[in-house]
Structure formats: C-alpha cells, structure tokens
N, C-alpha and C. Protein backbone atom coordinates (compact mmCIF):
# COMPACT_ATOMS: atom_id res chain seq x y z
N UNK A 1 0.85 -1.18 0.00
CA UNK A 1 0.00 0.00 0.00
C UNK A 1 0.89 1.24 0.00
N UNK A 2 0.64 2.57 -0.97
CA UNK A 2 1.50 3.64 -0.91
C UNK A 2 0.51 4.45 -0.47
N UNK A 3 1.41 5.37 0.21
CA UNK A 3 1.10 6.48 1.18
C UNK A 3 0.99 8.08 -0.33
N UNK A 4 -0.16 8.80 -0.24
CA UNK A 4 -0.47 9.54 -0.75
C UNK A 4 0.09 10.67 -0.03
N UNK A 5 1.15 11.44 -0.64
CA UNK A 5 1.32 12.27 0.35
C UNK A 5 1.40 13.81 -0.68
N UNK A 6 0.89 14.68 -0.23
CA UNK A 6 0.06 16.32 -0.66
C UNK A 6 1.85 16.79 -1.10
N UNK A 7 1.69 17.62 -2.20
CA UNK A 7 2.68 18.36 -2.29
C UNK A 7 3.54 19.11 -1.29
N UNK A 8 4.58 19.32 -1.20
CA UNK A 8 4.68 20.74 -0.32
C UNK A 8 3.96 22.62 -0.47
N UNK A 9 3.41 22.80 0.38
CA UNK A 9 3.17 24.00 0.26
C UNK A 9 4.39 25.08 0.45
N UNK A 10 4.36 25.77 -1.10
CA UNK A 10 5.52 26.64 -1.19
C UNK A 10 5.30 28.25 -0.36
N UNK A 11 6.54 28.43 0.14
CA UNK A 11 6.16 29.72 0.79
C UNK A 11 6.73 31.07 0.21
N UNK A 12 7.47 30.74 -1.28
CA UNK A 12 8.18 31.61 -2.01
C UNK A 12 7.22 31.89 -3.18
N UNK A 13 6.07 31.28 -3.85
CA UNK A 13 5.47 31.59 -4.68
C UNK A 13 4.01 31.23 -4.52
N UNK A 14 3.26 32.24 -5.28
CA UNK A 14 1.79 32.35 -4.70
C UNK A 14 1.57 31.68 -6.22
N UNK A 15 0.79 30.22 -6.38
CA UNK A 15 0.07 30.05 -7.23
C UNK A 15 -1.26 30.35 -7.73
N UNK A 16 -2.10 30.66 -9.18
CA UNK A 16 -3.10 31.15 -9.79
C UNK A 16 -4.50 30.94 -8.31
N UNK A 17 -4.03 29.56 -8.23
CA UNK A 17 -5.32 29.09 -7.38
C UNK A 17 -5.53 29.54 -5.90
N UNK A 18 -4.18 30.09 -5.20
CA UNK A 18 -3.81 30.45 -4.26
C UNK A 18 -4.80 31.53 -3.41
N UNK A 19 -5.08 31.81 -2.60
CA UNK A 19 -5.49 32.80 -1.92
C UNK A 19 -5.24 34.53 -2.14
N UNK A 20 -5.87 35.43 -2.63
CA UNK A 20 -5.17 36.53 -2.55
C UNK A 20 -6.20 37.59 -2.07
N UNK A 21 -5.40 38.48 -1.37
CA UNK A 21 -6.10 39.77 -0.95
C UNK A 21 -7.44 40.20 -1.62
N UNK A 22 -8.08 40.42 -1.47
CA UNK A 22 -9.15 41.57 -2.56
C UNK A 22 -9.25 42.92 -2.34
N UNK A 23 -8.19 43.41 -1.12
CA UNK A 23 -8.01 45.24 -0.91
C UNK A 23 -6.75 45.27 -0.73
N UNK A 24 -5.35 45.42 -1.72
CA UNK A 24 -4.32 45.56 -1.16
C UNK A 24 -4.20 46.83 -0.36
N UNK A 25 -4.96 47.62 -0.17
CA UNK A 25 -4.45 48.41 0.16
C UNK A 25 -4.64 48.46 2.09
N UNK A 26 -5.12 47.39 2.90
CA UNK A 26 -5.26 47.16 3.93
C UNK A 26 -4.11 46.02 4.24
N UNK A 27 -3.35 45.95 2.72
CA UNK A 27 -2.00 45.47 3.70
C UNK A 27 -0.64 46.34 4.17
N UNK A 28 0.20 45.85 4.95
CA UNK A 28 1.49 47.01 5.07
C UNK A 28 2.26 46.74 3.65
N UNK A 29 3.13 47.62 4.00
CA UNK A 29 3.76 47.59 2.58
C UNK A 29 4.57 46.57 2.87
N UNK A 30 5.15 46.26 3.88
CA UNK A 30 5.79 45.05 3.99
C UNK A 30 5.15 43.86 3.55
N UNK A 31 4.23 43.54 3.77
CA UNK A 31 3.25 42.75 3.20
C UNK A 31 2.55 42.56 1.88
N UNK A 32 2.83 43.20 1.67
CA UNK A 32 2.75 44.05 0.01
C UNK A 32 3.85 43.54 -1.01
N UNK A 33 5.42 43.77 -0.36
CA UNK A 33 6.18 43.42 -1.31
C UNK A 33 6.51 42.20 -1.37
N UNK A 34 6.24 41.19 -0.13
CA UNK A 34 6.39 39.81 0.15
C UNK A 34 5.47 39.07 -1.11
N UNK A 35 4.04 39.52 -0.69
CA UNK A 35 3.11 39.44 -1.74
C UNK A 35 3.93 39.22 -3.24
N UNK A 36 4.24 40.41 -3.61
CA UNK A 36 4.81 41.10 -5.05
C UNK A 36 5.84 40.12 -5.10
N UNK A 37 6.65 39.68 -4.08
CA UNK A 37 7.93 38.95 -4.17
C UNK A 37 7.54 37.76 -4.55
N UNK A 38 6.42 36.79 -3.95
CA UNK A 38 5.65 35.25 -4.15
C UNK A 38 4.94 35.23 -6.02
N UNK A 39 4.07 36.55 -6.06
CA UNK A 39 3.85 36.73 -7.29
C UNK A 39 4.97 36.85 -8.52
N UNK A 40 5.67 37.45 -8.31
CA UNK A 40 6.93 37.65 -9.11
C UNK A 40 7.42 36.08 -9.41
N UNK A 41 8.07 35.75 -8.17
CA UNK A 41 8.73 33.94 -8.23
C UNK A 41 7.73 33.57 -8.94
N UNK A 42 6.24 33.65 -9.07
CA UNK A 42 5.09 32.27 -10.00
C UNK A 42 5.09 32.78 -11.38
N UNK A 43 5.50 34.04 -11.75
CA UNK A 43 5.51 34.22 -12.95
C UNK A 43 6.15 34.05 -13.28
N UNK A 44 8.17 33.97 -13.08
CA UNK A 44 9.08 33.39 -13.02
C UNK A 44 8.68 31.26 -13.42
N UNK A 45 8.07 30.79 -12.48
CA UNK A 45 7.81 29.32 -12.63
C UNK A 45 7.34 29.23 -14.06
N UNK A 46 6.28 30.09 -14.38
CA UNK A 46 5.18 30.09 -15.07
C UNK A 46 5.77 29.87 -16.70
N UNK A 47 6.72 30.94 -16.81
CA UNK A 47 7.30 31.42 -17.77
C UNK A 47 8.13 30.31 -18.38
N UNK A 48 9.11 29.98 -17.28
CA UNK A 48 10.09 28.42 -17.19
C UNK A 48 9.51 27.25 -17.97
N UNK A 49 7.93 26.82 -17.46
CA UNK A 49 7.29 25.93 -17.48
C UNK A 49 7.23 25.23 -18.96
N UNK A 50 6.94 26.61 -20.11
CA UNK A 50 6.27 26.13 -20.99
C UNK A 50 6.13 27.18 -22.70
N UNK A 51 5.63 26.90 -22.93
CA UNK A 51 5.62 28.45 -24.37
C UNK A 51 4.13 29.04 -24.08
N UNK A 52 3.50 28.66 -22.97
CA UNK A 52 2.04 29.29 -23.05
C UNK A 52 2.22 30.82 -22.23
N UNK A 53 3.22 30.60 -21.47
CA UNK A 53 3.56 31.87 -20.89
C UNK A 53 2.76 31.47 -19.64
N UNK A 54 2.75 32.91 -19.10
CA UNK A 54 2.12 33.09 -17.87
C UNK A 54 0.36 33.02 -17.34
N UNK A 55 0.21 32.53 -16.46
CA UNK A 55 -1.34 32.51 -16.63
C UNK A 55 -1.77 33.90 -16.29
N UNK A 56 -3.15 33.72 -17.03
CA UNK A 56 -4.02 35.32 -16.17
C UNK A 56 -4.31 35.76 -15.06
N UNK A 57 -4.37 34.74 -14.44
CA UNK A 57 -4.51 35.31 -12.64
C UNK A 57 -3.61 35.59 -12.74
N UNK A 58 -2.52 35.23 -12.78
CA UNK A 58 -0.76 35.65 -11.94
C UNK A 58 -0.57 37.07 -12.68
N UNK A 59 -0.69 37.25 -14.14
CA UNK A 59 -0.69 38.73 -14.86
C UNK A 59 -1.56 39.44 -14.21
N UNK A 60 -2.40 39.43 -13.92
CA UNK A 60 -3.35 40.41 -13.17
C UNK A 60 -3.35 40.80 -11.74
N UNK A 61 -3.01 39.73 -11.35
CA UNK A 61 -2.14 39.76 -9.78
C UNK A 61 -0.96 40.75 -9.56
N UNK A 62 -0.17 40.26 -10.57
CA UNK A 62 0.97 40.97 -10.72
C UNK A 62 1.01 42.84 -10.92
N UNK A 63 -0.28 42.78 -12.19
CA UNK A 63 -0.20 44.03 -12.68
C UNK A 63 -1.04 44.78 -10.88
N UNK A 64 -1.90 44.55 -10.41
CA UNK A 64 -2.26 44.71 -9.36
C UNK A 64 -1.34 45.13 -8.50
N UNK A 65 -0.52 44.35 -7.59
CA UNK A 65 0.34 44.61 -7.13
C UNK A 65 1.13 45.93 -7.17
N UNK A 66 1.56 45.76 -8.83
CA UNK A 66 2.47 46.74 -8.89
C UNK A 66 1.52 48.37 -9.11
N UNK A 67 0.45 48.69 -9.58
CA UNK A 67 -0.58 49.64 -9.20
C UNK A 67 -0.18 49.99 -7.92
N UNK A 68 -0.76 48.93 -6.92
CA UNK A 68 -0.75 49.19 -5.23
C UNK A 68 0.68 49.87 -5.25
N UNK A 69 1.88 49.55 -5.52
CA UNK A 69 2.79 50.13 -4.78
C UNK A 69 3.60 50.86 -5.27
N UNK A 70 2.96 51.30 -6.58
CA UNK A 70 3.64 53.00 -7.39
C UNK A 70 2.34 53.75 -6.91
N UNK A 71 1.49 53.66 -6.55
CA UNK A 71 0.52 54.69 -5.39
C UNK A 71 0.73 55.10 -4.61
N UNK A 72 1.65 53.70 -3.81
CA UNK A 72 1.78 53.95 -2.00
C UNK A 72 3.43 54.95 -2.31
N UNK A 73 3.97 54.41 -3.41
CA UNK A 73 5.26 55.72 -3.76
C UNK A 73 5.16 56.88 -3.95
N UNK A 74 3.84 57.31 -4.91
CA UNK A 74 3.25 58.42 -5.12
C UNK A 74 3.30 59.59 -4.15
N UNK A 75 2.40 58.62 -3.15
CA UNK A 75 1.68 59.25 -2.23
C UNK A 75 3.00 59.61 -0.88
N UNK A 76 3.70 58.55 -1.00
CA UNK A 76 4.61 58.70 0.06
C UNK A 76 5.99 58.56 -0.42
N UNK A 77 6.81 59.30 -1.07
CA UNK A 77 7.75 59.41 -1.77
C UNK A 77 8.62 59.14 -0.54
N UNK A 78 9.93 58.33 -1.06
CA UNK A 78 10.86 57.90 -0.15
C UNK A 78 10.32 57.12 1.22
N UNK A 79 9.38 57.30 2.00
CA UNK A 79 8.67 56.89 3.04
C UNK A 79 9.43 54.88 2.76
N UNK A 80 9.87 54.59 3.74
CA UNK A 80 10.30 53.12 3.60
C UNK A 80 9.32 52.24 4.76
N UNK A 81 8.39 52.13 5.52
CA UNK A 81 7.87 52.00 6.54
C UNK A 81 6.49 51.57 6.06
C-alpha cells in the first residue's frame, strides 16, 4: 500500500489558485512586497514551465500589485515603513 502524500506548500510563490487579498491596500507595505515577491517567483515558474507563458490570474495579480505600490510611492515618496 502507498502512502499519498500532498505536495509541499511553497512559501516563495503564490500560485493562480492560491489565496489573494481583494483590498491591497489594507495590507502594510511590507506585506505588500512579500506578496509582489511570491507573485513575481510564479511568474518566473510560469514562464520556465512552458511556451504558453504566464497565466491570467498571476498577470493580473501581478499588474495589481504593482498599481498598489507605485501609489503607495506616489503618495509617500521615499517613506520606507
């Protein structure tokens, strides 16, 4: 008898199916770029994978992201916090 055992859950990249915010803007920015950092690595995987490219959640995720935090620059130029 073999033992079924679940993938590892990665903590460096946020996959399509994954959980994500629906207000970035109630996260810190620290939280924000971790985010941006997990998204980044899956589009990275994504890209690696195959010639289909990247999926649409992760592009839209992505483009998201990066909205949220040329705003929070905007608004708070130099501000690192």
């Amino acid at each position: 008898m073999s033992e079924v055992v679940a993938p590892p859950i990665s903590r460096t990249y946020l996959a399509p199916d994954a959980p994500f915010p629906v207000d970035l803007t109630e996260l810190s920015l620290a939280e924000l770029h971790v985010l941006h950092s997990k998204v980044g690595r899956q589009l990275e995987r994504e890209y690696l994978a195959g010639a289909a490219g990247a999926h649409p959640v992760t592009l839209e995720r992505h483009q998201e992201l990066t909205v949220e935090l040329d705003a929070r620059e905007i608004v708070r130029p130099g501000h690192t916090s």
